[in-house]
C-alpha atoms as a PDB file:
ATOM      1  CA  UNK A   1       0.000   0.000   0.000  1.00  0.00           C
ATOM      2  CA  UNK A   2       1.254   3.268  -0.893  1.00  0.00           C
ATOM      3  CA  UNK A   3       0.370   6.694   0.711  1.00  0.00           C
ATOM      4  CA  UNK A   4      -1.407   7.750  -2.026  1.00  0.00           C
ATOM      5  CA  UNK A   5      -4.125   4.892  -1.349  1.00  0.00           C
ATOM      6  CA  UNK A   6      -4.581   6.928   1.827  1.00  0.00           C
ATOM      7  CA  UNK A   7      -7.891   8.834   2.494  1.00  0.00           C
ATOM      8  CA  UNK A   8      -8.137  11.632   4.193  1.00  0.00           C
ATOM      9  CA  UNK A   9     -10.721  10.505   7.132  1.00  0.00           C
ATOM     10  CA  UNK A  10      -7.500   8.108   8.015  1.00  0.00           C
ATOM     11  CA  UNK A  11      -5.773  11.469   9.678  1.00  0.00           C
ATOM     12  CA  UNK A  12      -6.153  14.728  11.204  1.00  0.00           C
ATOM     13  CA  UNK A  13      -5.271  17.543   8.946  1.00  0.00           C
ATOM     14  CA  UNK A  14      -2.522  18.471  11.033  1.00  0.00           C
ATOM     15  CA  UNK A  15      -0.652  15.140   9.444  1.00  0.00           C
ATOM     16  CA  UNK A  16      -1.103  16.072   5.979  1.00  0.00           C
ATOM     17  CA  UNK A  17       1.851  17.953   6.044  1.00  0.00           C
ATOM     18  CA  UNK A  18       4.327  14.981   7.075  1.00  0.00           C
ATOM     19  CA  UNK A  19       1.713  12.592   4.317  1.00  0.00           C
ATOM     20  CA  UNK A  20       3.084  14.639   1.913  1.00  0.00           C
ATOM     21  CA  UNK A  21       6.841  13.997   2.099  1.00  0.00           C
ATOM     22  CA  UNK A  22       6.351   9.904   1.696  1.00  0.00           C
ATOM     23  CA  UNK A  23       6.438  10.922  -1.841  1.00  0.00           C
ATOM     24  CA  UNK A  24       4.064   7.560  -2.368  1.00  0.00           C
ATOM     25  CA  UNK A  25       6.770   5.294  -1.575  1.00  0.00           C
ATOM     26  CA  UNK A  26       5.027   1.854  -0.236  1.00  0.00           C
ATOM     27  CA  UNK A  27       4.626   1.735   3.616  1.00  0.00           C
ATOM     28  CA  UNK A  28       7.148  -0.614   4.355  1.00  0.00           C
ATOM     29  CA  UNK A  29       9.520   1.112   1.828  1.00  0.00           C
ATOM     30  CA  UNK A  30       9.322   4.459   3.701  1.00  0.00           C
ATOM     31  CA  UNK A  31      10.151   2.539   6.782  1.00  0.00           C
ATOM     32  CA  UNK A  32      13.206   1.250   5.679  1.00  0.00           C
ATOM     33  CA  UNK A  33      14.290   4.061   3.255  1.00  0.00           C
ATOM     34  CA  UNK A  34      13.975   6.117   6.050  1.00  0.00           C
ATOM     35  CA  UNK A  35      15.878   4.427   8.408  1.00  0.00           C
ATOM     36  CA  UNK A  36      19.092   4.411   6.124  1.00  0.00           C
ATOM     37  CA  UNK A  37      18.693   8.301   5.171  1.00  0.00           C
ATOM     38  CA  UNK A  38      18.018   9.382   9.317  1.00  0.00           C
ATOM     39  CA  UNK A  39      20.997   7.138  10.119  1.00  0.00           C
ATOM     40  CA  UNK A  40      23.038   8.568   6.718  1.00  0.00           C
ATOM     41  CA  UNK A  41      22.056  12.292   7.765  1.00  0.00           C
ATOM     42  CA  UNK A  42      22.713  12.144  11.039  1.00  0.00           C
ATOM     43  CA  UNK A  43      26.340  10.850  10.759  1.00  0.00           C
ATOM     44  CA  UNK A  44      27.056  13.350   8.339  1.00  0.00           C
ATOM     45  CA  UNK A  45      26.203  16.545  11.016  1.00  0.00           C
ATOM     46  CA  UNK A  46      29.623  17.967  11.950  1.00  0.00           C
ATOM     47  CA  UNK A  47      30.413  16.916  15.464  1.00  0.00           C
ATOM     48  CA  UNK A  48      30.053  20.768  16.522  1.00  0.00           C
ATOM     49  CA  UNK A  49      26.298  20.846  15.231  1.00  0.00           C
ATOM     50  CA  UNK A  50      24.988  18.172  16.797  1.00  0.00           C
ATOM     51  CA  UNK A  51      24.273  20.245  19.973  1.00  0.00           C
ATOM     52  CA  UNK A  52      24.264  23.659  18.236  1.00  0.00           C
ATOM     53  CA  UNK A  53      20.744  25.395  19.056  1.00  0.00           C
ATOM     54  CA  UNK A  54      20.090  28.355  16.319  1.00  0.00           C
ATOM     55  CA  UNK A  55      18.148  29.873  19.005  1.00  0.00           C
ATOM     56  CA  UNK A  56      17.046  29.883  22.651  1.00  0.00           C
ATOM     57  CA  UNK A  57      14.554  27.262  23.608  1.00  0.00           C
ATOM     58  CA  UNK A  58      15.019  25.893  20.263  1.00  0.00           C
ATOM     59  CA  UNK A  59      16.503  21.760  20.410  1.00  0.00           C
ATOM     60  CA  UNK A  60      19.902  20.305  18.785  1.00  0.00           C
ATOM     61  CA  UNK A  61      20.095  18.384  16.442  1.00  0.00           C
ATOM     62  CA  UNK A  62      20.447  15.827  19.113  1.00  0.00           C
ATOM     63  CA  UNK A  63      17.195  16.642  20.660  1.00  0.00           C
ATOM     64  CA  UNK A  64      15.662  16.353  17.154  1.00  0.00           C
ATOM     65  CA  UNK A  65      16.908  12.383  17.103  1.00  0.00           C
ATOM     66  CA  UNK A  66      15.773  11.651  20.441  1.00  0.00           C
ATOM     67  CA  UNK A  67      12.614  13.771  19.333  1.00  0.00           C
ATOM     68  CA  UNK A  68      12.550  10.904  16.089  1.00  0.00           C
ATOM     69  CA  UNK A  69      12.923   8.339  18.896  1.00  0.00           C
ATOM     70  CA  UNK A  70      10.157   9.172  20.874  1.00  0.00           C
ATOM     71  CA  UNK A  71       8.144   9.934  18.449  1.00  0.00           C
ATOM     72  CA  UNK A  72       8.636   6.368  16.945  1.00  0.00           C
ATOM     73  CA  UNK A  73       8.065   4.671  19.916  1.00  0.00           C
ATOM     74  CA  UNK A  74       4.525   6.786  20.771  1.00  0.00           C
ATOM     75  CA  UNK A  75       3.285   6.247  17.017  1.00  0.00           C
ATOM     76  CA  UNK A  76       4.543   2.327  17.038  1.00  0.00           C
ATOM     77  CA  UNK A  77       1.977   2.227  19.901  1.00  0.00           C
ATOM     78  CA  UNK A  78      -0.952   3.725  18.384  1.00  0.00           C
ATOM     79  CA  UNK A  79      -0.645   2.035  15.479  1.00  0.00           C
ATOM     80  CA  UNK A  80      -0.597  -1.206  17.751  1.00  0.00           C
ATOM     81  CA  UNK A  81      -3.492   0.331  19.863  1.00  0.00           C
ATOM     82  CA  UNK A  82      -5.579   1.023  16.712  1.00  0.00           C
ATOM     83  CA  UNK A  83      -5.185  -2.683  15.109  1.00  0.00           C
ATOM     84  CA  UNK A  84      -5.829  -4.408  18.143  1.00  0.00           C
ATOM     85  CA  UNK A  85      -9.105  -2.238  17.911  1.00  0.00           C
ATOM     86  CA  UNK A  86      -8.398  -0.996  21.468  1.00  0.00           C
ATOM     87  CA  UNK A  87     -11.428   1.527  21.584  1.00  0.00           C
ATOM     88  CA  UNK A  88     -10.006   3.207  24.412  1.00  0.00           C
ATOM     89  CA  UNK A  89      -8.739   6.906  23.135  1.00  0.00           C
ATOM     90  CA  UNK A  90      -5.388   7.652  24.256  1.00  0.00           C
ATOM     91  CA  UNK A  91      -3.408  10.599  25.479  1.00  0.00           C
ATOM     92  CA  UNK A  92      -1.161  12.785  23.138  1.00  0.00           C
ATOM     93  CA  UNK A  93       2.140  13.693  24.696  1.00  0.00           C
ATOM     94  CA  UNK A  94       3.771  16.834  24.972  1.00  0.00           C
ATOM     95  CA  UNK A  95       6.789  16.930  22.700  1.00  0.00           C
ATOM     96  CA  UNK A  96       8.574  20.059  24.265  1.00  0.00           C
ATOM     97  CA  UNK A  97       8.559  18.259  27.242  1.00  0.00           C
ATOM     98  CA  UNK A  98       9.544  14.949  26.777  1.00  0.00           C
ATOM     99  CA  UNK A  99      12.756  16.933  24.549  1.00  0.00           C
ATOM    100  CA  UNK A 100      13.546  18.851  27.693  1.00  0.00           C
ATOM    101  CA  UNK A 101      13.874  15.972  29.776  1.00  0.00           C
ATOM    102  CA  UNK A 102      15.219  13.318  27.675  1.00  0.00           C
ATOM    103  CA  UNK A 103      18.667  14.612  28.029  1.00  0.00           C
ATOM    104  CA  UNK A 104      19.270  13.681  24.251  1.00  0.00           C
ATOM    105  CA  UNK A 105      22.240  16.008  24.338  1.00  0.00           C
ATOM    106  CA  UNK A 106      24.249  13.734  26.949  1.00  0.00           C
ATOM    107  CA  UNK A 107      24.483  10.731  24.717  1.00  0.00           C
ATOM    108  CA  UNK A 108      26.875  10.095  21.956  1.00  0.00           C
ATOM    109  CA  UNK A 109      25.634  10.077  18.012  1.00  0.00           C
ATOM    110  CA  UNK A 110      26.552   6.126  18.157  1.00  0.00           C
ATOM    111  CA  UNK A 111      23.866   5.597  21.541  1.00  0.00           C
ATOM    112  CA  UNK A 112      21.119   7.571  19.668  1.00  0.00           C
ATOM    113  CA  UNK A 113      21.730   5.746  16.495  1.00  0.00           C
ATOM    114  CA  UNK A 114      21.441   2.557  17.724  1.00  0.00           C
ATOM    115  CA  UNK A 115      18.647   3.037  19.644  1.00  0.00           C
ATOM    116  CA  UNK A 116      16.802   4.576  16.712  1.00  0.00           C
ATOM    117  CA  UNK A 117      18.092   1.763  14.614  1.00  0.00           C
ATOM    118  CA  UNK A 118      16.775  -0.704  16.636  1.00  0.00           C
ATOM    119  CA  UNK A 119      13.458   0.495  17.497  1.00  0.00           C
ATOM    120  CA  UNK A 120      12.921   0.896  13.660  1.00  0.00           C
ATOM    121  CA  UNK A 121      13.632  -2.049  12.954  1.00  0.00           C
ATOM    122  CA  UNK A 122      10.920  -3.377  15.598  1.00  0.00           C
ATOM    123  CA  UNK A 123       8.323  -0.875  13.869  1.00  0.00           C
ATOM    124  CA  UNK A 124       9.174  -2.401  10.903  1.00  0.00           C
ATOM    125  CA  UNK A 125       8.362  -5.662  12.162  1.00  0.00           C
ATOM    126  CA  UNK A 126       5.111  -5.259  13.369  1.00  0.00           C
ATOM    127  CA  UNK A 127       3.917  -3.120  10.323  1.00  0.00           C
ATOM    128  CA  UNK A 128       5.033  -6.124   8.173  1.00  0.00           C
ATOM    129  CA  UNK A 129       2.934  -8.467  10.492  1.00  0.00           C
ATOM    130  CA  UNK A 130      -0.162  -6.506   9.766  1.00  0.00           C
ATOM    131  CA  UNK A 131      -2.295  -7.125   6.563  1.00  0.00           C
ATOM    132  CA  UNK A 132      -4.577  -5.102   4.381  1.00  0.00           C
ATOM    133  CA  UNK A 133      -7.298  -5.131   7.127  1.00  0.00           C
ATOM    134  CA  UNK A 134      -5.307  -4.337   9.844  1.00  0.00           C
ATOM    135  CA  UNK A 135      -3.757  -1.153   8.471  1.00  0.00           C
ATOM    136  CA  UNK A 136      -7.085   0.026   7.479  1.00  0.00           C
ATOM    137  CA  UNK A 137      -8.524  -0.208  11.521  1.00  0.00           C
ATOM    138  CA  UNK A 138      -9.048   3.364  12.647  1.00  0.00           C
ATOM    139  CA  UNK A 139      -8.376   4.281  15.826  1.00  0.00           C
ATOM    140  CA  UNK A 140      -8.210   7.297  17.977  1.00  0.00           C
ATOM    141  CA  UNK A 141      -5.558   9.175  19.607  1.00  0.00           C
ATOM    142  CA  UNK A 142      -5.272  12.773  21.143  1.00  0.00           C
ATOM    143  CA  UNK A 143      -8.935  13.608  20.262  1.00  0.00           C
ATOM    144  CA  UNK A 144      -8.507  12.728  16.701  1.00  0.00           C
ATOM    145  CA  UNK A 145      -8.639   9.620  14.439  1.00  0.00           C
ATOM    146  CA  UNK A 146      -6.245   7.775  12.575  1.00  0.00           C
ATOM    147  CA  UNK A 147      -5.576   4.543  10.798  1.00  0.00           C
ATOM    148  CA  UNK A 148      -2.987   2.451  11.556  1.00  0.00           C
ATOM    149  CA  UNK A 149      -1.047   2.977   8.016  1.00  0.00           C
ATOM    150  CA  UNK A 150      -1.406   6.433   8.619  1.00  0.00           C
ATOM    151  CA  UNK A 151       0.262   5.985  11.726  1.00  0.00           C
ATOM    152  CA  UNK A 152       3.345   4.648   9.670  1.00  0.00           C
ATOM    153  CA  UNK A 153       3.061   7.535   6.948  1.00  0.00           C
ATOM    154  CA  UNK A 154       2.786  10.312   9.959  1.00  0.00           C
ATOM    155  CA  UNK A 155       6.531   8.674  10.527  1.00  0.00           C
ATOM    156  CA  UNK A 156       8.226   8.424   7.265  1.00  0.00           C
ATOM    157  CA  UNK A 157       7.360  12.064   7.022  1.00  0.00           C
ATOM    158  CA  UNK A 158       8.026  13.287  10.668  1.00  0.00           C
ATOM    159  CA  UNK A 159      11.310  12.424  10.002  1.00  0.00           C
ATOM    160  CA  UNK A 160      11.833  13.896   6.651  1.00  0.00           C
ATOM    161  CA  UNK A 161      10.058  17.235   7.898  1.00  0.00           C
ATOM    162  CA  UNK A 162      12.942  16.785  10.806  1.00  0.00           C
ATOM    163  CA  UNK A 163      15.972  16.616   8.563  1.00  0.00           C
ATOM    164  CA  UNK A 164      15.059  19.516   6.261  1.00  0.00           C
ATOM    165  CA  UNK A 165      14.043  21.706   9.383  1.00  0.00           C
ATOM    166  CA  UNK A 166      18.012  20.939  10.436  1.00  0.00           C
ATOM    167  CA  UNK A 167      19.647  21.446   6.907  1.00  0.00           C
ATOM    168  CA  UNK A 168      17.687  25.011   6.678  1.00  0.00           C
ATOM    169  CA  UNK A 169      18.399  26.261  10.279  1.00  0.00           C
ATOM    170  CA  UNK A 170      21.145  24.477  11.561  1.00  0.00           C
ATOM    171  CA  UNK A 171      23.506  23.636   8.613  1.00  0.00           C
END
Protein backbone atom coordinates (compact mmCIF):
# COMPACT_ATOMS: atom_id res chain seq x y z
CA UNK A 1 0.00 0.00 0.00
CA UNK A 2 1.25 3.27 -0.89
CA UNK A 3 0.37 6.69 0.71
CA UNK A 4 -1.41 7.75 -2.03
CA UNK A 5 -4.12 4.89 -1.35
CA UNK A 6 -4.58 6.93 1.83
CA UNK A 7 -7.89 8.83 2.49
CA UNK A 8 -8.14 11.63 4.19
CA UNK A 9 -10.72 10.50 7.13
CA UNK A 10 -7.50 8.11 8.01
CA UNK A 11 -5.77 11.47 9.68
CA UNK A 12 -6.15 14.73 11.20
CA UNK A 13 -5.27 17.54 8.95
CA UNK A 14 -2.52 18.47 11.03
CA UNK A 15 -0.65 15.14 9.44
CA UNK A 16 -1.10 16.07 5.98
CA UNK A 17 1.85 17.95 6.04
CA UNK A 18 4.33 14.98 7.08
CA UNK A 19 1.71 12.59 4.32
CA UNK A 20 3.08 14.64 1.91
CA UNK A 21 6.84 14.00 2.10
CA UNK A 22 6.35 9.90 1.70
CA UNK A 23 6.44 10.92 -1.84
CA UNK A 24 4.06 7.56 -2.37
CA UNK A 25 6.77 5.29 -1.57
CA UNK A 26 5.03 1.85 -0.24
CA UNK A 27 4.63 1.74 3.62
CA UNK A 28 7.15 -0.61 4.36
CA UNK A 29 9.52 1.11 1.83
CA UNK A 30 9.32 4.46 3.70
CA UNK A 31 10.15 2.54 6.78
CA UNK A 32 13.21 1.25 5.68
CA UNK A 33 14.29 4.06 3.26
CA UNK A 34 13.98 6.12 6.05
CA UNK A 35 15.88 4.43 8.41
CA UNK A 36 19.09 4.41 6.12
CA UNK A 37 18.69 8.30 5.17
CA UNK A 38 18.02 9.38 9.32
CA UNK A 39 21.00 7.14 10.12
CA UNK A 40 23.04 8.57 6.72
CA UNK A 41 22.06 12.29 7.76
CA UNK A 42 22.71 12.14 11.04
CA UNK A 43 26.34 10.85 10.76
CA UNK A 44 27.06 13.35 8.34
CA UNK A 45 26.20 16.54 11.02
CA UNK A 46 29.62 17.97 11.95
CA UNK A 47 30.41 16.92 15.46
CA UNK A 48 30.05 20.77 16.52
CA UNK A 49 26.30 20.85 15.23
CA UNK A 50 24.99 18.17 16.80
CA UNK A 51 24.27 20.25 19.97
CA UNK A 52 24.26 23.66 18.24
CA UNK A 53 20.74 25.40 19.06
CA UNK A 54 20.09 28.35 16.32
CA UNK A 55 18.15 29.87 19.01
CA UNK A 56 17.05 29.88 22.65
CA UNK A 57 14.55 27.26 23.61
CA UNK A 58 15.02 25.89 20.26
CA UNK A 59 16.50 21.76 20.41
CA UNK A 60 19.90 20.30 18.78
CA UNK A 61 20.09 18.38 16.44
CA UNK A 62 20.45 15.83 19.11
CA UNK A 63 17.19 16.64 20.66
CA UNK A 64 15.66 16.35 17.15
CA UNK A 65 16.91 12.38 17.10
CA UNK A 66 15.77 11.65 20.44
CA UNK A 67 12.61 13.77 19.33
CA UNK A 68 12.55 10.90 16.09
CA UNK A 69 12.92 8.34 18.90
CA UNK A 70 10.16 9.17 20.87
CA UNK A 71 8.14 9.93 18.45
CA UNK A 72 8.64 6.37 16.95
CA UNK A 73 8.07 4.67 19.92
CA UNK A 74 4.53 6.79 20.77
CA UNK A 75 3.28 6.25 17.02
CA UNK A 76 4.54 2.33 17.04
CA UNK A 77 1.98 2.23 19.90
CA UNK A 78 -0.95 3.73 18.38
CA UNK A 79 -0.64 2.03 15.48
CA UNK A 80 -0.60 -1.21 17.75
CA UNK A 81 -3.49 0.33 19.86
CA UNK A 82 -5.58 1.02 16.71
CA UNK A 83 -5.18 -2.68 15.11
CA UNK A 84 -5.83 -4.41 18.14
CA UNK A 85 -9.10 -2.24 17.91
CA UNK A 86 -8.40 -1.00 21.47
CA UNK A 87 -11.43 1.53 21.58
CA UNK A 88 -10.01 3.21 24.41
CA UNK A 89 -8.74 6.91 23.13
CA UNK A 90 -5.39 7.65 24.26
CA UNK A 91 -3.41 10.60 25.48
CA UNK A 92 -1.16 12.79 23.14
CA UNK A 93 2.14 13.69 24.70
CA UNK A 94 3.77 16.83 24.97
CA UNK A 95 6.79 16.93 22.70
CA UNK A 96 8.57 20.06 24.27
CA UNK A 97 8.56 18.26 27.24
CA UNK A 98 9.54 14.95 26.78
CA UNK A 99 12.76 16.93 24.55
CA UNK A 100 13.55 18.85 27.69
CA UNK A 101 13.87 15.97 29.78
CA UNK A 102 15.22 13.32 27.68
CA UNK A 103 18.67 14.61 28.03
CA UNK A 104 19.27 13.68 24.25
CA UNK A 105 22.24 16.01 24.34
CA UNK A 106 24.25 13.73 26.95
CA UNK A 107 24.48 10.73 24.72
CA UNK A 108 26.88 10.10 21.96
CA UNK A 109 25.63 10.08 18.01
CA UNK A 110 26.55 6.13 18.16
CA UNK A 111 23.87 5.60 21.54
CA UNK A 112 21.12 7.57 19.67
CA UNK A 113 21.73 5.75 16.50
CA UNK A 114 21.44 2.56 17.72
CA UNK A 115 18.65 3.04 19.64
CA UNK A 116 16.80 4.58 16.71
CA UNK A 117 18.09 1.76 14.61
CA UNK A 118 16.77 -0.70 16.64
CA UNK A 119 13.46 0.49 17.50
CA UNK A 120 12.92 0.90 13.66
CA UNK A 121 13.63 -2.05 12.95
CA UNK A 122 10.92 -3.38 15.60
CA UNK A 123 8.32 -0.87 13.87
CA UNK A 124 9.17 -2.40 10.90
CA UNK A 125 8.36 -5.66 12.16
CA UNK A 126 5.11 -5.26 13.37
CA UNK A 127 3.92 -3.12 10.32
CA UNK A 128 5.03 -6.12 8.17
CA UNK A 129 2.93 -8.47 10.49
CA UNK A 130 -0.16 -6.51 9.77
CA UNK A 131 -2.30 -7.12 6.56
CA UNK A 132 -4.58 -5.10 4.38
CA UNK A 133 -7.30 -5.13 7.13
CA UNK A 134 -5.31 -4.34 9.84
CA UNK A 135 -3.76 -1.15 8.47
CA UNK A 136 -7.09 0.03 7.48
CA UNK A 137 -8.52 -0.21 11.52
CA UNK A 138 -9.05 3.36 12.65
CA UNK A 139 -8.38 4.28 15.83
CA UNK A 140 -8.21 7.30 17.98
CA UNK A 141 -5.56 9.18 19.61
CA UNK A 142 -5.27 12.77 21.14
CA UNK A 143 -8.93 13.61 20.26
CA UNK A 144 -8.51 12.73 16.70
CA UNK A 145 -8.64 9.62 14.44
CA UNK A 146 -6.24 7.77 12.58
CA UNK A 147 -5.58 4.54 10.80
CA UNK A 148 -2.99 2.45 11.56
CA UNK A 149 -1.05 2.98 8.02
CA UNK A 150 -1.41 6.43 8.62
CA UNK A 151 0.26 5.99 11.73
CA UNK A 152 3.34 4.65 9.67
CA UNK A 153 3.06 7.54 6.95
CA UNK A 154 2.79 10.31 9.96
CA UNK A 155 6.53 8.67 10.53
CA UNK A 156 8.23 8.42 7.27
CA UNK A 157 7.36 12.06 7.02
CA UNK A 158 8.03 13.29 10.67
CA UNK A 159 11.31 12.42 10.00
CA UNK A 160 11.83 13.90 6.65
CA UNK A 161 10.06 17.24 7.90
CA UNK A 162 12.94 16.79 10.81
CA UNK A 163 15.97 16.62 8.56
CA UNK A 164 15.06 19.52 6.26
CA UNK A 165 14.04 21.71 9.38
CA UNK A 166 18.01 20.94 10.44
CA UNK A 167 19.65 21.45 6.91
CA UNK A 168 17.69 25.01 6.68
CA UNK A 169 18.40 26.26 10.28
CA UNK A 170 21.14 24.48 11.56
CA UNK A 171 23.51 23.64 8.61
Amino acid sequence: MKSSQLSTNEYADFYSNYIKYTQNLSLIEGLLDGQAYVSQYFRAIPENKLTYSYAEGKWTPKDILQHLIDVERVFSYRALHFARLDANMLAGFDENYYAEIALGNNRTLDSLLSEYELLRASTMAMFQSFDEDVLRRIGNANGSKMSVRAAGFVLIGHEKHHCNVITERYL
